[in-house]
PDB file of N, CA and C in Angstrom:
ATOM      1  N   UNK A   1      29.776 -16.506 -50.432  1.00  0.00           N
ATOM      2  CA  UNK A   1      30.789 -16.973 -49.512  1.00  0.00           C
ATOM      3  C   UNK A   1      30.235 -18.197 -48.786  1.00  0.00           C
ATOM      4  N   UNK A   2      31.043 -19.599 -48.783  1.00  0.00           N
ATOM      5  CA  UNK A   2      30.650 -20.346 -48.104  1.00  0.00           C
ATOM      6  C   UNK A   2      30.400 -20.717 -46.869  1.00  0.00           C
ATOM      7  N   UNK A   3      30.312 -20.761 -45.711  1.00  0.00           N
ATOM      8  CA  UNK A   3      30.530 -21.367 -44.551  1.00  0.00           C
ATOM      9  C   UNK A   3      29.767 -22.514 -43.872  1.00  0.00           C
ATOM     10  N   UNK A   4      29.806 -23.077 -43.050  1.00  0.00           N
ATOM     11  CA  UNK A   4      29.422 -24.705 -42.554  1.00  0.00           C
ATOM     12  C   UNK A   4      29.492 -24.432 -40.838  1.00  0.00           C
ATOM     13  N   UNK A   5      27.926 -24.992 -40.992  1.00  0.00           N
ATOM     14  CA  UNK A   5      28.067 -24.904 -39.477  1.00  0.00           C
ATOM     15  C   UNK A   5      28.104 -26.620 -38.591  1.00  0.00           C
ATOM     16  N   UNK A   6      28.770 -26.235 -37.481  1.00  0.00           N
ATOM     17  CA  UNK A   6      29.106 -27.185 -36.478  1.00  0.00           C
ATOM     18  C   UNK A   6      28.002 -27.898 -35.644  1.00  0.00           C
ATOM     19  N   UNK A   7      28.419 -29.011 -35.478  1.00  0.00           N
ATOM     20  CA  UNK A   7      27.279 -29.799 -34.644  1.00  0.00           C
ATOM     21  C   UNK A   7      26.313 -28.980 -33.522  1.00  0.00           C
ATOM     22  N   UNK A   8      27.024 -28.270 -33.008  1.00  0.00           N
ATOM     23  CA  UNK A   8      26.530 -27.189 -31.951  1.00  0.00           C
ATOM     24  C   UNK A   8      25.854 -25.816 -32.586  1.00  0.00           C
ATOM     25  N   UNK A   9      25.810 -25.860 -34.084  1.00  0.00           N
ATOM     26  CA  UNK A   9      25.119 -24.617 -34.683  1.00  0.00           C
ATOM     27  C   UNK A   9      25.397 -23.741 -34.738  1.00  0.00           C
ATOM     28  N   UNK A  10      27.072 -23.408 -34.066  1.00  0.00           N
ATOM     29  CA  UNK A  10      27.980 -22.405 -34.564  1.00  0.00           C
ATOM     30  C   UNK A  10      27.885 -22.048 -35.926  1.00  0.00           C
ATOM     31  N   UNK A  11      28.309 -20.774 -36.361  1.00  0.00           N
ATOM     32  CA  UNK A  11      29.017 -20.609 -37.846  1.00  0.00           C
ATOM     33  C   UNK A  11      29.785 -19.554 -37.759  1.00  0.00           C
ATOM     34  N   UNK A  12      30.927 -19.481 -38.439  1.00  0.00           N
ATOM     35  CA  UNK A  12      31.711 -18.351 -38.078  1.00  0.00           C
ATOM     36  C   UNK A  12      32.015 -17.418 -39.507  1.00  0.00           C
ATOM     37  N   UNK A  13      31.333 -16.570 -39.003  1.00  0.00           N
ATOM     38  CA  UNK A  13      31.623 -15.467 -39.946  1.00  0.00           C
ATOM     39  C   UNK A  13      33.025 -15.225 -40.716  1.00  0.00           C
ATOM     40  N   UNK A  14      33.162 -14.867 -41.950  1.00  0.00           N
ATOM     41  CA  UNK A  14      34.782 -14.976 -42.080  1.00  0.00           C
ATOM     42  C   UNK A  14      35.485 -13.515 -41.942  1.00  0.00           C
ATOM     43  N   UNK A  15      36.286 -13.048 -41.800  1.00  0.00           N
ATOM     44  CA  UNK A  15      37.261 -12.103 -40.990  1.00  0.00           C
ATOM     45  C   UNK A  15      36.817 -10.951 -42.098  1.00  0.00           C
ATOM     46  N   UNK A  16      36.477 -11.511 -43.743  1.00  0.00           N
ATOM     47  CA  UNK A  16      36.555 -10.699 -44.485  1.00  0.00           C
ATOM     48  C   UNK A  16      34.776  -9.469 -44.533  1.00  0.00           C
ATOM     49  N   UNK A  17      33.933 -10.650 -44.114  1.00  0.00           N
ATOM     50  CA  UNK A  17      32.770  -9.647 -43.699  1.00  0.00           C
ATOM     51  C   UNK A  17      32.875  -9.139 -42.351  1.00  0.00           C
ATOM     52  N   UNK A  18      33.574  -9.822 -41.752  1.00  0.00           N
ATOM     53  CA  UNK A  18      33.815  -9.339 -40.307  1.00  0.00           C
ATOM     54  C   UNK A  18      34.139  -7.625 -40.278  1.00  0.00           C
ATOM     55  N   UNK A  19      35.295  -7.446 -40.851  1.00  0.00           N
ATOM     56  CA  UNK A  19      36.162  -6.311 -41.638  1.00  0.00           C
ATOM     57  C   UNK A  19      34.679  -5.527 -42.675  1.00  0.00           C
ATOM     58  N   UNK A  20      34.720  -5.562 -43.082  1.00  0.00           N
ATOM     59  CA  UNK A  20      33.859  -5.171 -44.137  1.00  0.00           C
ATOM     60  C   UNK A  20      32.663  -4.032 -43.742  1.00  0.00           C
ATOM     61  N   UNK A  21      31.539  -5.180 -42.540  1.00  0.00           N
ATOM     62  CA  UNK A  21      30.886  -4.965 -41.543  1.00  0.00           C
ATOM     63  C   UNK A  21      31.262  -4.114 -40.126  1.00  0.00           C
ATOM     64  N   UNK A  22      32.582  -4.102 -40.354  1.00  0.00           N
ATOM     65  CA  UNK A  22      33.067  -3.280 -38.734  1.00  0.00           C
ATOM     66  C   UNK A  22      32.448  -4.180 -37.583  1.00  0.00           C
ATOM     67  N   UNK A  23      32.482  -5.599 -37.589  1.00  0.00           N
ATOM     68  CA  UNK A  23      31.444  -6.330 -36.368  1.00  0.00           C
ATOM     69  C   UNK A  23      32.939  -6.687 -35.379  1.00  0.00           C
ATOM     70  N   UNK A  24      32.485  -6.553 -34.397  1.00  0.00           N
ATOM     71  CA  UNK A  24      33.926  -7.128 -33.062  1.00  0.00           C
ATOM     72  C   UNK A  24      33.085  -8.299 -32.363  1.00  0.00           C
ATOM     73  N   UNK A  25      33.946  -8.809 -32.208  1.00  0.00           N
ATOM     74  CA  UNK A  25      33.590  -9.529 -31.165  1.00  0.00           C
ATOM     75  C   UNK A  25      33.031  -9.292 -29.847  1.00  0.00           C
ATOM     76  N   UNK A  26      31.867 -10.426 -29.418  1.00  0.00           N
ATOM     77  CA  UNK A  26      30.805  -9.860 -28.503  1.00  0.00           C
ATOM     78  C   UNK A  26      29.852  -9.045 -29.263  1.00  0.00           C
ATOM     79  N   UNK A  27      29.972  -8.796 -30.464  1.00  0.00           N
ATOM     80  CA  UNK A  27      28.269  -8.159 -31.614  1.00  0.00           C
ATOM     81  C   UNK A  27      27.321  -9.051 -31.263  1.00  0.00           C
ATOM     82  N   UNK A  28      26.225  -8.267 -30.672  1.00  0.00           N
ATOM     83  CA  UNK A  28      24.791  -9.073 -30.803  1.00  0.00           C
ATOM     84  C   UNK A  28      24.029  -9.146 -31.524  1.00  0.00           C
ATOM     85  N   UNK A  29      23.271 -10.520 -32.242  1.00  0.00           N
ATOM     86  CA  UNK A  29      22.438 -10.213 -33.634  1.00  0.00           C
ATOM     87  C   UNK A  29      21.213 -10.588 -33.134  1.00  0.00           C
ATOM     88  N   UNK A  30      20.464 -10.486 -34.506  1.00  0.00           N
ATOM     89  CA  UNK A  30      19.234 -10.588 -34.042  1.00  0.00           C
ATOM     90  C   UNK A  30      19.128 -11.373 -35.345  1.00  0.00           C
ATOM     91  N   UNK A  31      18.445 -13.001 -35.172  1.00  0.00           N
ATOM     92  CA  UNK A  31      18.100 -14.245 -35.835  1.00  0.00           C
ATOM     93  C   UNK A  31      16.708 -13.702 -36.708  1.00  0.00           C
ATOM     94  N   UNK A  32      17.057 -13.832 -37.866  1.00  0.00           N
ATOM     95  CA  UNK A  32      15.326 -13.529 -38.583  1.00  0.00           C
ATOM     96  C   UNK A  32      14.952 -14.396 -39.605  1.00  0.00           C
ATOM     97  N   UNK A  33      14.006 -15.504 -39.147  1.00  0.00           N
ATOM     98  CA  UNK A  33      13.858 -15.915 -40.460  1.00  0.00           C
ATOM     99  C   UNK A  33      13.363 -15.176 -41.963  1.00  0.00           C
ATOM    100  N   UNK A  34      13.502 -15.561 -43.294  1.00  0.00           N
ATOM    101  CA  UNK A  34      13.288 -14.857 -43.747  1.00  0.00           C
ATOM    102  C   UNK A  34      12.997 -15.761 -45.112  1.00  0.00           C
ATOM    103  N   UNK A  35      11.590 -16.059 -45.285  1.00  0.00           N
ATOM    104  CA  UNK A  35      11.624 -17.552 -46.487  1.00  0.00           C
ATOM    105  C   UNK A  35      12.126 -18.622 -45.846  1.00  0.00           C
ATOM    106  N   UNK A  36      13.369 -19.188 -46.779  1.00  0.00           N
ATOM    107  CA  UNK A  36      13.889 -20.214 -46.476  1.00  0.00           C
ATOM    108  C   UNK A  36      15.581 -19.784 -46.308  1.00  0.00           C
ATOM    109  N   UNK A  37      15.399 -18.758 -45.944  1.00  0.00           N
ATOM    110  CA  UNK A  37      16.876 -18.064 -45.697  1.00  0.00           C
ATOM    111  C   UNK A  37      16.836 -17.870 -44.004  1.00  0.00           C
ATOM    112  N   UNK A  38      18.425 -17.626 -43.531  1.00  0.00           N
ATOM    113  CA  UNK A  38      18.188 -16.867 -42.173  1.00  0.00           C
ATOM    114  C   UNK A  38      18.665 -15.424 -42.293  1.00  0.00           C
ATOM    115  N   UNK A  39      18.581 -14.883 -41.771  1.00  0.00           N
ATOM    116  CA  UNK A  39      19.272 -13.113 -41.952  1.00  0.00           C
ATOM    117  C   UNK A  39      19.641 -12.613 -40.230  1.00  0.00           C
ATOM    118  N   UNK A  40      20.619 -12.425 -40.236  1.00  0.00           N
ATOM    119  CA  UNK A  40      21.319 -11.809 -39.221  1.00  0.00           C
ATOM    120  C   UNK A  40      21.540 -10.263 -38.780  1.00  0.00           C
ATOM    121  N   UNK A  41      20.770  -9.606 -37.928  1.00  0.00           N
ATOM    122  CA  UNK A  41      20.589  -8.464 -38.024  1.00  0.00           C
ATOM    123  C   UNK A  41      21.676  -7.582 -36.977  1.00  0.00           C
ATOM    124  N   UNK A  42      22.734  -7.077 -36.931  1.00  0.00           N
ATOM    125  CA  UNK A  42      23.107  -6.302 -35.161  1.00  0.00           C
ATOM    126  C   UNK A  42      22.705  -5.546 -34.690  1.00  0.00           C
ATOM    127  N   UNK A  43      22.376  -6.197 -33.135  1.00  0.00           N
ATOM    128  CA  UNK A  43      21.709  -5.302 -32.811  1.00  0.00           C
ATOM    129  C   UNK A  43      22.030  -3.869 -32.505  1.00  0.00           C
ATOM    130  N   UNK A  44      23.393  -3.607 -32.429  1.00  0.00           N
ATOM    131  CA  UNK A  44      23.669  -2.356 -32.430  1.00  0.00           C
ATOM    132  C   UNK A  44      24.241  -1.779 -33.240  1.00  0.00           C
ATOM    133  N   UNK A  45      23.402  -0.875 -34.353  1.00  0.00           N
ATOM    134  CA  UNK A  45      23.938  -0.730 -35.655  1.00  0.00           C
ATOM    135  C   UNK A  45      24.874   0.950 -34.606  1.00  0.00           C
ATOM    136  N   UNK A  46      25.915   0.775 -35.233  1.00  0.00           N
ATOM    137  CA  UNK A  46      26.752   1.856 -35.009  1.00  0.00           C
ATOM    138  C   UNK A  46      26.838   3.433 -35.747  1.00  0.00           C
ATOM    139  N   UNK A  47      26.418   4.119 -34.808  1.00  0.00           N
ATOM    140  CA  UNK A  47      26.091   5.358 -35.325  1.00  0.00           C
ATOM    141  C   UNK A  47      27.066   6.551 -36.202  1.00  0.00           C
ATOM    142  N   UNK A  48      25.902   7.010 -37.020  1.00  0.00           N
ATOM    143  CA  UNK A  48      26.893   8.042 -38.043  1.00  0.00           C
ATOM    144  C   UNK A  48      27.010   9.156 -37.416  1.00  0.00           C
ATOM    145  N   UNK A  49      28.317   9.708 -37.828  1.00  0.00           N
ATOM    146  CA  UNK A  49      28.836  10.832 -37.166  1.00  0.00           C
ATOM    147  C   UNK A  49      28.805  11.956 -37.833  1.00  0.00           C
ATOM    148  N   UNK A  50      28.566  13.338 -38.054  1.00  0.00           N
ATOM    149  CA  UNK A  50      28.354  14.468 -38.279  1.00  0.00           C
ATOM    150  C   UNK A  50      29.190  15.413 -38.964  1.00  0.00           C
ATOM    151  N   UNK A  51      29.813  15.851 -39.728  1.00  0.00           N
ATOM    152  CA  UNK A  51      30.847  16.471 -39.918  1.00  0.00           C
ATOM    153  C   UNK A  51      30.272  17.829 -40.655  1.00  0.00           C
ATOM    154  N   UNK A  52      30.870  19.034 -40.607  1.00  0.00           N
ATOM    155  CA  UNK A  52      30.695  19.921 -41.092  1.00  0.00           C
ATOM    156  C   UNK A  52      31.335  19.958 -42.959  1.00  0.00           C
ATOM    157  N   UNK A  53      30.850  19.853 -43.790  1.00  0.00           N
ATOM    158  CA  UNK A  53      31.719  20.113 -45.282  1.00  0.00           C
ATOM    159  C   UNK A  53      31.037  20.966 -45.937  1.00  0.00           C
ATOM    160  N   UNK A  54      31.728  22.018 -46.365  1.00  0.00           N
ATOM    161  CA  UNK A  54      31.405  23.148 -46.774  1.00  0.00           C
ATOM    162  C   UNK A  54      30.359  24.076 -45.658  1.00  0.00           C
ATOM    163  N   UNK A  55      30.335  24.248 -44.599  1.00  0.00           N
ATOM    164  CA  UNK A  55      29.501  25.092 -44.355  1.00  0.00           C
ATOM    165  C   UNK A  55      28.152  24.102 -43.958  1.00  0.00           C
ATOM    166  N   UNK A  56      28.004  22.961 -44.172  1.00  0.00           N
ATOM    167  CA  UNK A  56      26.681  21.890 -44.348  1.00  0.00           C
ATOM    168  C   UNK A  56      26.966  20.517 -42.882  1.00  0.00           C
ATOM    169  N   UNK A  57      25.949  20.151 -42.423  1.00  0.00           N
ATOM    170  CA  UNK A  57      26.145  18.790 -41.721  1.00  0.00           C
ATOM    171  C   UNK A  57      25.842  18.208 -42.412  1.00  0.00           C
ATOM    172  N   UNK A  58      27.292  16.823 -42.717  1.00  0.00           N
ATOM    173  CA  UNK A  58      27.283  15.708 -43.597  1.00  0.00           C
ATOM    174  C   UNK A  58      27.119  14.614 -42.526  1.00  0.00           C
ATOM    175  N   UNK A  59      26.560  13.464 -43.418  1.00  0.00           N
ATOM    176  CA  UNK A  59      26.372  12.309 -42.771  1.00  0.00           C
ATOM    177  C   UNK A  59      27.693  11.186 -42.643  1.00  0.00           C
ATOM    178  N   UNK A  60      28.802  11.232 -41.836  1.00  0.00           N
ATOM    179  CA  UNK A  60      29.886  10.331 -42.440  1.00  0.00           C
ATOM    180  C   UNK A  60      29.425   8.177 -42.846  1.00  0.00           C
ATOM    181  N   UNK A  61      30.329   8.106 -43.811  1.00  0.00           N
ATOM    182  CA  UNK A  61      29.600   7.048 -43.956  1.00  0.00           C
ATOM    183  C   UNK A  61      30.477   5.768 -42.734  1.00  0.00           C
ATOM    184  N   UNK A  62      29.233   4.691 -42.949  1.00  0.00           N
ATOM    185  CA  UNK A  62      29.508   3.868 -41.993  1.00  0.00           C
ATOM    186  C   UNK A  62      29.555   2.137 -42.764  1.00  0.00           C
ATOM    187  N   UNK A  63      30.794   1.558 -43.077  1.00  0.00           N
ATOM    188  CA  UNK A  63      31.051   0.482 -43.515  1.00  0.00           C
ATOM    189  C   UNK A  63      29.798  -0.764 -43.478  1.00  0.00           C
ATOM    190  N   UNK A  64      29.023  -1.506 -44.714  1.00  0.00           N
ATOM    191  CA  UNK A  64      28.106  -1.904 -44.193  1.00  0.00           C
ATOM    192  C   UNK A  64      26.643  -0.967 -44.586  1.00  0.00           C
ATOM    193  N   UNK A  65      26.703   0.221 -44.150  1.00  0.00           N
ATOM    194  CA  UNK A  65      25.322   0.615 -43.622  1.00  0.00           C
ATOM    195  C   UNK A  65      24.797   1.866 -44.974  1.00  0.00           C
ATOM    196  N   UNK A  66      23.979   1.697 -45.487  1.00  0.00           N
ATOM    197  CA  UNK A  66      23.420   2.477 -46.512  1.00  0.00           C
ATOM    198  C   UNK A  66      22.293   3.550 -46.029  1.00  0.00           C
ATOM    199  N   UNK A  67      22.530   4.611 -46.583  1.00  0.00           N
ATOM    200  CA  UNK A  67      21.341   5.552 -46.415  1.00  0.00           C
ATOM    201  C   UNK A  67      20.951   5.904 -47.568  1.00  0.00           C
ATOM    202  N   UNK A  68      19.219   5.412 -47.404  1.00  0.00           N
ATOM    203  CA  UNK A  68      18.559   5.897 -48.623  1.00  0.00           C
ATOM    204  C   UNK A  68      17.910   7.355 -48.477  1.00  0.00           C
ATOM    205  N   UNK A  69      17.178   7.780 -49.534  1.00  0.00           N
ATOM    206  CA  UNK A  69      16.369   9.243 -49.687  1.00  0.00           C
ATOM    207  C   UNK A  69      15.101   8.810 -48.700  1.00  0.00           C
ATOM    208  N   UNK A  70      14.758   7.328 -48.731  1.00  0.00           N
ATOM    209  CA  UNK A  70      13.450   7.137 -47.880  1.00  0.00           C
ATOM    210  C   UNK A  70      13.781   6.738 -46.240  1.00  0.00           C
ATOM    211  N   UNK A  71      14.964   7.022 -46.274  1.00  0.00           N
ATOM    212  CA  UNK A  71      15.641   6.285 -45.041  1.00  0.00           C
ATOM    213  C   UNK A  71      15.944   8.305 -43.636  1.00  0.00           C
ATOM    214  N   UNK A  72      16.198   9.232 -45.003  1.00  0.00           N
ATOM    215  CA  UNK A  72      16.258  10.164 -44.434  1.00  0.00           C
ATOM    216  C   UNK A  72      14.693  10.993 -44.230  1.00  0.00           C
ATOM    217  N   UNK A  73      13.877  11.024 -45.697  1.00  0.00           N
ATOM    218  CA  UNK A  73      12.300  11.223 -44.844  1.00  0.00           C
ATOM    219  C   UNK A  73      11.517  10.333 -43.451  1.00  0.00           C
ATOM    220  N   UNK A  74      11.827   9.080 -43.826  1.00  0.00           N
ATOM    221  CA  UNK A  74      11.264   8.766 -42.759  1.00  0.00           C
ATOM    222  C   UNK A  74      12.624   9.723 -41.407  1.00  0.00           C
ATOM    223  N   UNK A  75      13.717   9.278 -41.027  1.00  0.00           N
ATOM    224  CA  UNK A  75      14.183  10.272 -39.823  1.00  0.00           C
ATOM    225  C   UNK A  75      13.528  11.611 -39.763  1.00  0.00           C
ATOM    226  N   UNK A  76      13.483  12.436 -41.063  1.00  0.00           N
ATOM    227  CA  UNK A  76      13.037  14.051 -40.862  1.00  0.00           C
ATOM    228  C   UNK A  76      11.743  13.558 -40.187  1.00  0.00           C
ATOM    229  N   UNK A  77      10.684  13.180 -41.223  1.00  0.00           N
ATOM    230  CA  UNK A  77       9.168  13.064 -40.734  1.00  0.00           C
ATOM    231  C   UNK A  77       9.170  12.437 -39.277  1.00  0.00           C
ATOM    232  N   UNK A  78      10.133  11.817 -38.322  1.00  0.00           N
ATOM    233  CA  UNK A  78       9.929  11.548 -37.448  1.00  0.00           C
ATOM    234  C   UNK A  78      10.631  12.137 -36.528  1.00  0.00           C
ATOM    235  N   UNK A  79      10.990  12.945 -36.764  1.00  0.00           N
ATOM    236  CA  UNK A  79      11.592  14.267 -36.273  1.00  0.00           C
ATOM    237  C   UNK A  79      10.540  15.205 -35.850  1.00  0.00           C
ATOM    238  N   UNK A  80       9.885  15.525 -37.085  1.00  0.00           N
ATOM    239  CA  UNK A  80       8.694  16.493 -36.745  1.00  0.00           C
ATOM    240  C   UNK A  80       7.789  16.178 -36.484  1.00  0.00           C
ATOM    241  N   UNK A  81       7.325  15.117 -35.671  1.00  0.00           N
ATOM    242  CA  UNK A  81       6.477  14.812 -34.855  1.00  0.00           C
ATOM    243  C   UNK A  81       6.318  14.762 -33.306  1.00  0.00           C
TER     244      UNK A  81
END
């Protein structure tokens, strides 16, 4: 996706990652360089919510946000500490 930034170093995200991402307006990021890339991080990643299915707590999913198998050991293992 293209975008172009303004003399002032604006760039505006387009509505469709906007949407995508669940980001509103007033989202705070966090600038990272990264190589010769920039990467945009928020700072408030929005939390997953809990649901009971089958008898089990499920993780509901959150637009954007991936959970890996190493994403849930590291939470357990830092749980039990």
């Amino acid at each position: 996706m293209h975008v172009t930034m303004d003399k002032v170093g604006r760039v505006v995200l387009p509505k469709r990652l906007r949407d995508e991402l669940g980001l509103d307006s007033g989202t705070e990021f966090d600038a990272v360089i990264d190589g010769s890339s920039i990467r945009l991080q928020p700072r408030q990643q929005r939390r997953r919510t809990i649901r009971e299915v089958d008898g089990w707590p499920s993780l509901i999913a959150v637009p954007g946000q991936t959970l890996t198998d190493d994403d849930v050991r590291a939470l357990r293992d830092a749980d039990q500490r």
